[in-house]
PDB file of N, CA and C in Angstrom:
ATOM      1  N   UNK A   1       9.179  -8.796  -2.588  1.00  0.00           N
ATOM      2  CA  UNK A   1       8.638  -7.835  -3.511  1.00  0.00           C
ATOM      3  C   UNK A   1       7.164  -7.616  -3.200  1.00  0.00           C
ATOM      4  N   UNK A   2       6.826  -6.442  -2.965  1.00  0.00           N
ATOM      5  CA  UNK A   2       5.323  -6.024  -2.680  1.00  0.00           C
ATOM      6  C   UNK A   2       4.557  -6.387  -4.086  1.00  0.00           C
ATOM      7  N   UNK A   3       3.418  -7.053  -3.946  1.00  0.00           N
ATOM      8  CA  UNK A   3       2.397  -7.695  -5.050  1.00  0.00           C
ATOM      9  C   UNK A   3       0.886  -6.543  -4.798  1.00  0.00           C
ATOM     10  N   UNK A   4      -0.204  -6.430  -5.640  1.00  0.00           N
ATOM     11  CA  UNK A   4      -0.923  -6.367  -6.159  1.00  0.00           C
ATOM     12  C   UNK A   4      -1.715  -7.181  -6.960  1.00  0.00           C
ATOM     13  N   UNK A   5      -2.983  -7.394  -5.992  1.00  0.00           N
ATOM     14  CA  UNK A   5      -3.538  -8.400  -7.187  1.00  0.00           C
ATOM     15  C   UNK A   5      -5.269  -7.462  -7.480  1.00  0.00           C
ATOM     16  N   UNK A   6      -5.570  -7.640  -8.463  1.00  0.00           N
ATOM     17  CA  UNK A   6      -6.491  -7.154  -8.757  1.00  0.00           C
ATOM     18  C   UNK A   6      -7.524  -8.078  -8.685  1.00  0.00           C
ATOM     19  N   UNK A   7      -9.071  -7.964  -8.370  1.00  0.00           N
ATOM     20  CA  UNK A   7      -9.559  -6.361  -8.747  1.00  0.00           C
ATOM     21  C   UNK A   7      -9.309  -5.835  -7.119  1.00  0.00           C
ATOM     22  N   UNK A   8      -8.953  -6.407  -6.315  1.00  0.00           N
ATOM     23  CA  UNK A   8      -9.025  -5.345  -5.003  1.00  0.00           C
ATOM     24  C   UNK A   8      -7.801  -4.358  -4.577  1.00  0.00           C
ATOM     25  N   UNK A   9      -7.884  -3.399  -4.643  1.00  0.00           N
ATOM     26  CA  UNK A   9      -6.744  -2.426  -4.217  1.00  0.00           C
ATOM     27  C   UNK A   9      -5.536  -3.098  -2.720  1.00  0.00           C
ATOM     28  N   UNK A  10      -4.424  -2.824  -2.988  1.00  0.00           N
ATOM     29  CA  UNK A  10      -3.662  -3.061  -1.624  1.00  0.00           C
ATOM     30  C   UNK A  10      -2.743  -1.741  -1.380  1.00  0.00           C
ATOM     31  N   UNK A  11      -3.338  -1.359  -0.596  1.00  0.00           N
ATOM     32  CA  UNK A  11      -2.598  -0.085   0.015  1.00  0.00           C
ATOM     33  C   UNK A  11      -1.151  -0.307   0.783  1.00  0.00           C
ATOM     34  N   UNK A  12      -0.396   0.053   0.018  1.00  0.00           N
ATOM     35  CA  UNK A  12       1.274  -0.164   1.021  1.00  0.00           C
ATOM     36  C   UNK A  12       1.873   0.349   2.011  1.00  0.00           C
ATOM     37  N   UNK A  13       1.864   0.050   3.120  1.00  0.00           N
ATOM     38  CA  UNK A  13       2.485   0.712   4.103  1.00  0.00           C
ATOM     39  C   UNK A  13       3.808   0.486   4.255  1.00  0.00           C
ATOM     40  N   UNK A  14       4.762   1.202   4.165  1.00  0.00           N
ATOM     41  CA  UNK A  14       6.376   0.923   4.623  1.00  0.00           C
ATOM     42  C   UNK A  14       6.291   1.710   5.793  1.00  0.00           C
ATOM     43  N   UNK A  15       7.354   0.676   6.334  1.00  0.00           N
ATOM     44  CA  UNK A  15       7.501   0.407   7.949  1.00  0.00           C
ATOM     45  C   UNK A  15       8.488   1.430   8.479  1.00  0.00           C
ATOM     46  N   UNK A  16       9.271   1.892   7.077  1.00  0.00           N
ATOM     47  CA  UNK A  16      10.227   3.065   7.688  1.00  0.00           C
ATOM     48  C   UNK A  16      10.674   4.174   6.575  1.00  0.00           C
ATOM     49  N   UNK A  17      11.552   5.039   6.706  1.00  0.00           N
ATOM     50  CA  UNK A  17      11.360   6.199   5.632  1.00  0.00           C
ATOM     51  C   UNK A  17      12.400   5.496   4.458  1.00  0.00           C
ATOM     52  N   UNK A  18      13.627   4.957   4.942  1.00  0.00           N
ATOM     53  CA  UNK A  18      14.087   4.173   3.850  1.00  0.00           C
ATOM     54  C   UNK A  18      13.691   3.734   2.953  1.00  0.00           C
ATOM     55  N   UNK A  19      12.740   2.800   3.131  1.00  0.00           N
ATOM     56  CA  UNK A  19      12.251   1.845   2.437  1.00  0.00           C
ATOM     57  C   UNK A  19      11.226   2.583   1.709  1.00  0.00           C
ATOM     58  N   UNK A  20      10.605   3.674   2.435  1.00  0.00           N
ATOM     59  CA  UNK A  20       9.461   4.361   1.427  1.00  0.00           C
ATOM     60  C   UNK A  20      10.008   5.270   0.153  1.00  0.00           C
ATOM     61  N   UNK A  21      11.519   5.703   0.566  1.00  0.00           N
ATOM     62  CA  UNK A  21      12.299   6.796  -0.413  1.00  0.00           C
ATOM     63  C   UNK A  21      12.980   5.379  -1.460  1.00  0.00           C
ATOM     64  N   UNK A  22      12.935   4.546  -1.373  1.00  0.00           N
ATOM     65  CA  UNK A  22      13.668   3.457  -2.598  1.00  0.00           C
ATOM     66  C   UNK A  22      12.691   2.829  -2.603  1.00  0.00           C
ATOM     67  N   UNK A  23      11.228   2.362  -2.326  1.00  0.00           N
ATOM     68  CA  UNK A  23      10.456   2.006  -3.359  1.00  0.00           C
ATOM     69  C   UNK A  23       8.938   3.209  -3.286  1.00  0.00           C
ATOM     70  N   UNK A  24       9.466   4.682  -3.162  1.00  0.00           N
ATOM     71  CA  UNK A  24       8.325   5.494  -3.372  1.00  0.00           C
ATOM     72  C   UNK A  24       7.120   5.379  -4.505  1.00  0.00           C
ATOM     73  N   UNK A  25       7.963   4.871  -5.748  1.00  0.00           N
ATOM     74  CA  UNK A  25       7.163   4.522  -6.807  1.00  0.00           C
ATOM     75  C   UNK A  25       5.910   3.362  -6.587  1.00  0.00           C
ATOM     76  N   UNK A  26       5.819   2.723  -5.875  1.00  0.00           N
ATOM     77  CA  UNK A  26       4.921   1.663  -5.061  1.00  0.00           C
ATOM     78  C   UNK A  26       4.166   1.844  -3.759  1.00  0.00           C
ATOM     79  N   UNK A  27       4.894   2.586  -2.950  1.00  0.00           N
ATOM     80  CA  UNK A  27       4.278   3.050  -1.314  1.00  0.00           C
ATOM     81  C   UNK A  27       3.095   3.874  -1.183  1.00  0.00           C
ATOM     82  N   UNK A  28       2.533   3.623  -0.799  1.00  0.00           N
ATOM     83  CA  UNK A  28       1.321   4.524  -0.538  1.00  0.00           C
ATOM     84  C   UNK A  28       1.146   5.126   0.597  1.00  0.00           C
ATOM     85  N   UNK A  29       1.926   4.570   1.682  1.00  0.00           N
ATOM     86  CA  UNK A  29       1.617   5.049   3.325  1.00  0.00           C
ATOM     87  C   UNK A  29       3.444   5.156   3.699  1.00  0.00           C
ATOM     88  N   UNK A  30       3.800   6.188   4.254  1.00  0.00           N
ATOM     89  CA  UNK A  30       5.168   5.937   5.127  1.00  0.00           C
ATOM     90  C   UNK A  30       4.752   6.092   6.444  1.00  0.00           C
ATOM     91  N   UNK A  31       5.004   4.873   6.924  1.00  0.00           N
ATOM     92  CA  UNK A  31       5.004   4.976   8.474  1.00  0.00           C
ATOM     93  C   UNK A  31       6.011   5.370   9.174  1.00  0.00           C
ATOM     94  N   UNK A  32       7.144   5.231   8.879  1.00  0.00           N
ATOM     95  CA  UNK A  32       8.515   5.584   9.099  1.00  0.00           C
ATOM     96  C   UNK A  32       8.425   6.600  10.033  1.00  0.00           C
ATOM     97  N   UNK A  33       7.652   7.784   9.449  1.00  0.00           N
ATOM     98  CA  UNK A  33       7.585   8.990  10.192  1.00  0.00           C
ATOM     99  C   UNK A  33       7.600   8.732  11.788  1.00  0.00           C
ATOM    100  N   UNK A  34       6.742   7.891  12.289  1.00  0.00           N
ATOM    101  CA  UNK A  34       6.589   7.017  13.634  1.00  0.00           C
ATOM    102  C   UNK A  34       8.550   7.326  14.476  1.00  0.00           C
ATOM    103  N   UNK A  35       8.902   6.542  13.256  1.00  0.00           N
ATOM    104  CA  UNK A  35      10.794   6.420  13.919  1.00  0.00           C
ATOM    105  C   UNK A  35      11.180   7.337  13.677  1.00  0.00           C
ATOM    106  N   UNK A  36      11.255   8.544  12.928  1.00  0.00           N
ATOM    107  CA  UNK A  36      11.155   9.253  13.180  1.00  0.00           C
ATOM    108  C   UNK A  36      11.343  10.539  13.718  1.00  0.00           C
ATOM    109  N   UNK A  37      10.248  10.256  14.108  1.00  0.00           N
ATOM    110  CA  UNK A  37       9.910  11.445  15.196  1.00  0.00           C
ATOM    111  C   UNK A  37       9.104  12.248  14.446  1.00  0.00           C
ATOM    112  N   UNK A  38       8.778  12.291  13.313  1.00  0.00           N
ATOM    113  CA  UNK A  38       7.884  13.687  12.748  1.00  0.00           C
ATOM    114  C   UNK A  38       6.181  13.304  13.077  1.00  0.00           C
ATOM    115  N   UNK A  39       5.647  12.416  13.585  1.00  0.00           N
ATOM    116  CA  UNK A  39       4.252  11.787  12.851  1.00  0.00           C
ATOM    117  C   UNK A  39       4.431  10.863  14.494  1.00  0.00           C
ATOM    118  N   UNK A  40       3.181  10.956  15.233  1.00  0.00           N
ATOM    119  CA  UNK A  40       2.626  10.341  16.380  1.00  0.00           C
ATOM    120  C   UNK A  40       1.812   9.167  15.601  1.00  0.00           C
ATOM    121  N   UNK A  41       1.278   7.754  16.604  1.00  0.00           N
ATOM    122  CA  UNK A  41       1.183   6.792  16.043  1.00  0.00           C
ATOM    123  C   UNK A  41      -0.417   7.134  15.516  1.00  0.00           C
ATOM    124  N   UNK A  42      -1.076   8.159  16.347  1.00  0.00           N
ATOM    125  CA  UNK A  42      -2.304   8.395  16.010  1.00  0.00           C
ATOM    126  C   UNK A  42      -2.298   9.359  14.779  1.00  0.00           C
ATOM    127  N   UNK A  43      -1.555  10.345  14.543  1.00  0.00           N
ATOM    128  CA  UNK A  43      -1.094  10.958  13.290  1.00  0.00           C
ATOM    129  C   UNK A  43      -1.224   9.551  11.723  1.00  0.00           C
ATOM    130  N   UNK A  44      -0.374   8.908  12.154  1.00  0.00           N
ATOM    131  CA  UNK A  44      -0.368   8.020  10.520  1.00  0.00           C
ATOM    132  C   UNK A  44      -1.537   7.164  10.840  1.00  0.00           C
ATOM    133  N   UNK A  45      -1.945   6.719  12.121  1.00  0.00           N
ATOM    134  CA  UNK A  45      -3.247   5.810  11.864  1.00  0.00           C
ATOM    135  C   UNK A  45      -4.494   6.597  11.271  1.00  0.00           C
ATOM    136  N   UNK A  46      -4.604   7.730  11.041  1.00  0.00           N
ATOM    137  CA  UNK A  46      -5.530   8.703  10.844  1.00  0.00           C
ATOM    138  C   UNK A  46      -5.072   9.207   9.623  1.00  0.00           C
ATOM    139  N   UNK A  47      -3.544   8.913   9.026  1.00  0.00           N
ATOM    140  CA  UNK A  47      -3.426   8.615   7.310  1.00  0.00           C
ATOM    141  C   UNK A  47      -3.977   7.699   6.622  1.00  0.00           C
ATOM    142  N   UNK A  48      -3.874   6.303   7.599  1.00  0.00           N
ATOM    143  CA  UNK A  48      -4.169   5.350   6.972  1.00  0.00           C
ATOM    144  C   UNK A  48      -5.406   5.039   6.661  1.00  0.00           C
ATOM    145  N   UNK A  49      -6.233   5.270   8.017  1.00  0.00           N
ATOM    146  CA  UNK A  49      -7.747   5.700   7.697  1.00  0.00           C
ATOM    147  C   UNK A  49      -8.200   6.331   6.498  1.00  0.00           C
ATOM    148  N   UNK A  50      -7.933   7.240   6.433  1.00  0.00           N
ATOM    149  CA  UNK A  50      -8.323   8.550   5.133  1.00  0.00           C
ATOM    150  C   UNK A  50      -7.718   7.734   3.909  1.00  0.00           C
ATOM    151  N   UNK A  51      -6.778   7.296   3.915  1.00  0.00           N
ATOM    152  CA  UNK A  51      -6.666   6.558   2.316  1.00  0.00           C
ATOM    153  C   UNK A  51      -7.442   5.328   2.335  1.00  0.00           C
ATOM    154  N   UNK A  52      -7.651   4.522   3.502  1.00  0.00           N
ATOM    155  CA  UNK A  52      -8.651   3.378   3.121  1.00  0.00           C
ATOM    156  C   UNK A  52     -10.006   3.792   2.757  1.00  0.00           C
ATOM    157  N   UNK A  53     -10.608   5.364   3.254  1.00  0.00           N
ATOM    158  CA  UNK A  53     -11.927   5.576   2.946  1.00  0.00           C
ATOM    159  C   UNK A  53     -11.259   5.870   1.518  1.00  0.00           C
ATOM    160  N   UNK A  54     -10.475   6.684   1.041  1.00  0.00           N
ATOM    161  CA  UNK A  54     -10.297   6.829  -0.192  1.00  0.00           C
ATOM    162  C   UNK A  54     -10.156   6.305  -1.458  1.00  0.00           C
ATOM    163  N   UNK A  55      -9.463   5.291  -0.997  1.00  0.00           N
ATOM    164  CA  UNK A  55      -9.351   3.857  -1.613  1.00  0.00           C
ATOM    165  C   UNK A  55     -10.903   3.576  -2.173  1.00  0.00           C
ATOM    166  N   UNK A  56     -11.357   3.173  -1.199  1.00  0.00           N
ATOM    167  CA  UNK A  56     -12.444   2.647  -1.274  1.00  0.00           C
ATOM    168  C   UNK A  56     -13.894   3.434  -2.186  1.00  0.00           C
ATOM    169  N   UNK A  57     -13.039   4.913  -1.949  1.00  0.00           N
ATOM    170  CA  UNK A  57     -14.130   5.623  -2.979  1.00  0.00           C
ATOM    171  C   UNK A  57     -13.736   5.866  -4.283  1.00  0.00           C
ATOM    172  N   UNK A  58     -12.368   5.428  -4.651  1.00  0.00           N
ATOM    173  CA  UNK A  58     -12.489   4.944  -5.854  1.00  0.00           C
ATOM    174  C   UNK A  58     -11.088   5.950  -6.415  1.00  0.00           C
ATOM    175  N   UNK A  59     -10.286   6.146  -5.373  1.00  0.00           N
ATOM    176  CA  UNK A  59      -9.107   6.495  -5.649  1.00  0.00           C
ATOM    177  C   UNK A  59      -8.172   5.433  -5.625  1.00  0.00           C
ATOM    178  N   UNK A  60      -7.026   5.476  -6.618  1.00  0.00           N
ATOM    179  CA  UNK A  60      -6.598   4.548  -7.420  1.00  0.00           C
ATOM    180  C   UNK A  60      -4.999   4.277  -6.353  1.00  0.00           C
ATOM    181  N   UNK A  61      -4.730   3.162  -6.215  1.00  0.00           N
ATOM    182  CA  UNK A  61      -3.273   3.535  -5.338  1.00  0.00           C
ATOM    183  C   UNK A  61      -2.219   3.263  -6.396  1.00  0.00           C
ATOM    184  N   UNK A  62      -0.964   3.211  -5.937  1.00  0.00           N
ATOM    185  CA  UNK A  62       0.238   3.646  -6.562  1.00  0.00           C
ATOM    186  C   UNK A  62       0.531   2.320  -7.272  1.00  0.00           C
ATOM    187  N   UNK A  63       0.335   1.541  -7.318  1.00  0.00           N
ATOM    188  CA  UNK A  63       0.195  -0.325  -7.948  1.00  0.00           C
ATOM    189  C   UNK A  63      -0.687   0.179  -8.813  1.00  0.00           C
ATOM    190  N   UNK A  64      -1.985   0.352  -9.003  1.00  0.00           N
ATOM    191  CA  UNK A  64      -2.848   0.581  -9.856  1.00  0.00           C
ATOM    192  C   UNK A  64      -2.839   1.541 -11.061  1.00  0.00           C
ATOM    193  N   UNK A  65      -2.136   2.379 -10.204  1.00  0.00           N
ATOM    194  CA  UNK A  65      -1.840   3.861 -11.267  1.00  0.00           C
ATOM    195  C   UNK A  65      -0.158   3.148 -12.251  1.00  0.00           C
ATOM    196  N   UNK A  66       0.757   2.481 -11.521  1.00  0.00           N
ATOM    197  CA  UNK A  66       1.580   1.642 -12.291  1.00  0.00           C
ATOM    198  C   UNK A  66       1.345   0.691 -13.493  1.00  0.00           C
ATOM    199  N   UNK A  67       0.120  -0.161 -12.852  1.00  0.00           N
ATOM    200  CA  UNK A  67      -0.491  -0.966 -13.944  1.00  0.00           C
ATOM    201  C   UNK A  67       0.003  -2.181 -13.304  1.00  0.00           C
ATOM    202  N   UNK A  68       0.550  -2.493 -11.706  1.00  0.00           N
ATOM    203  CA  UNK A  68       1.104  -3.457 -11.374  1.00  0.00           C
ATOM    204  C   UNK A  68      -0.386  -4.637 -10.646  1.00  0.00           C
ATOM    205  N   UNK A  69      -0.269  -5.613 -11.130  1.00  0.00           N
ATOM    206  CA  UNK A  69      -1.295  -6.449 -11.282  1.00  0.00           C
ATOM    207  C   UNK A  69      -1.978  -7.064 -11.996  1.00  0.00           C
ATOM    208  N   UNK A  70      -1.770  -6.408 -13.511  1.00  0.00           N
ATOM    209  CA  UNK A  70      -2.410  -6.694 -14.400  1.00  0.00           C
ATOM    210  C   UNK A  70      -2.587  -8.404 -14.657  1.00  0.00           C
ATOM    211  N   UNK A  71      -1.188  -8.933 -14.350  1.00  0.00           N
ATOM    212  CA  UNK A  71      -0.693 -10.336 -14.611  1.00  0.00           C
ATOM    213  C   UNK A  71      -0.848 -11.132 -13.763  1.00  0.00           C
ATOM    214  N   UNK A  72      -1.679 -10.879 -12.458  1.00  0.00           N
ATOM    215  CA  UNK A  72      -1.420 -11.861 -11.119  1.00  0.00           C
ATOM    216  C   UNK A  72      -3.258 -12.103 -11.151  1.00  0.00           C
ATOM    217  N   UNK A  73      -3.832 -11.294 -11.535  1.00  0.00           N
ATOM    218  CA  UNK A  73      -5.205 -11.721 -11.207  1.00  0.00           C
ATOM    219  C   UNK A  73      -5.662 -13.164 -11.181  1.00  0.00           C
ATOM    220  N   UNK A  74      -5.963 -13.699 -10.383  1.00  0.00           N
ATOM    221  CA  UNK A  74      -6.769 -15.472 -10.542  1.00  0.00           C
ATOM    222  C   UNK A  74      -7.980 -15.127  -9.467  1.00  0.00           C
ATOM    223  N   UNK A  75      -9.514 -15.517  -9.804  1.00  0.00           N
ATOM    224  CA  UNK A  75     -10.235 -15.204  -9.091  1.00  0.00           C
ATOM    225  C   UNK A  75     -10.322 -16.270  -7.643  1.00  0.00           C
ATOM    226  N   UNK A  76      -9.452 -18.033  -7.589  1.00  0.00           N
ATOM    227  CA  UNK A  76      -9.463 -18.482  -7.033  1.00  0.00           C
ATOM    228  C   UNK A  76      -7.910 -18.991  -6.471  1.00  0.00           C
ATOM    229  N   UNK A  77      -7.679 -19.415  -5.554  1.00  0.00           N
ATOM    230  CA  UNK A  77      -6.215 -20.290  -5.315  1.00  0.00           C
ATOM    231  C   UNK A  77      -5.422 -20.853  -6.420  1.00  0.00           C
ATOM    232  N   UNK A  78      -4.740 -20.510  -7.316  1.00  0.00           N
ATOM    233  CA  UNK A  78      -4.125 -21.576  -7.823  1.00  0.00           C
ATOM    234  C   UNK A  78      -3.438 -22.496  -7.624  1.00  0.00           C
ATOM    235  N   UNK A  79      -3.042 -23.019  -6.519  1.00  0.00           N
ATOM    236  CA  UNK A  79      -1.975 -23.490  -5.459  1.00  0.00           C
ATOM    237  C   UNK A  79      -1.744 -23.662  -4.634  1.00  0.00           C
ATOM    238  N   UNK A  80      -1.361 -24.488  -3.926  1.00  0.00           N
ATOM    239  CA  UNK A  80      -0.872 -24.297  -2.403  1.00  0.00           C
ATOM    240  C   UNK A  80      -0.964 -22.443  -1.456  1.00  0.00           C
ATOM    241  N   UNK A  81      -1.796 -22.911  -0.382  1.00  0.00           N
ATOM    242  CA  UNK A  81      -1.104 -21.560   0.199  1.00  0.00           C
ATOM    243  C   UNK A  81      -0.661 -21.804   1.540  1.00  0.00           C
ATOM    244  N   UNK A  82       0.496 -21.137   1.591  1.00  0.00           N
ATOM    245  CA  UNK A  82       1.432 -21.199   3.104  1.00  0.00           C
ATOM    246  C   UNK A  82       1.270 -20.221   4.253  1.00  0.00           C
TER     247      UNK A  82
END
């Protein structure tokens, strides 16, 4: 299951169009296009670009606009990490 933790944005990339059309409500990037055939690899790297500047200027991604995160925030490790 794709997570969100706040306060930092995580931009989602799915790896193929499947996966972006059954969890669209969460995806932010389809790479899929790549397999394809519609979208060259420099095409979506130059999506991904433009939403990280975007991101970063304070556009909200699809987790955020959900409200998904609200519950995971810890500012440090709570736990083991693997």
């Amino acid at each position: 299951m794709p997570t969100n933790w706040k306060p930092r944005p995580c931009i989602k990339v799915a790896t193929n169009s499947t996966l972006f059309n059954w969890m669209n409500e969460d995806m932010d990037i389809n790479a899929g296009t790549i397999l394809d055939g519609t979208e060259t690899v420099e095409q979506v790297g130059q999506r991904i670009f433009e939403k990280i500047v975007s991101v970063a200027s304070g556009e909200r991604t699809k987790s955020e606009l959900a409200g998904i995160g609200d519950e995971e925030f810890a500012p440090w490790v709570l736990g083991p990490t693997f």
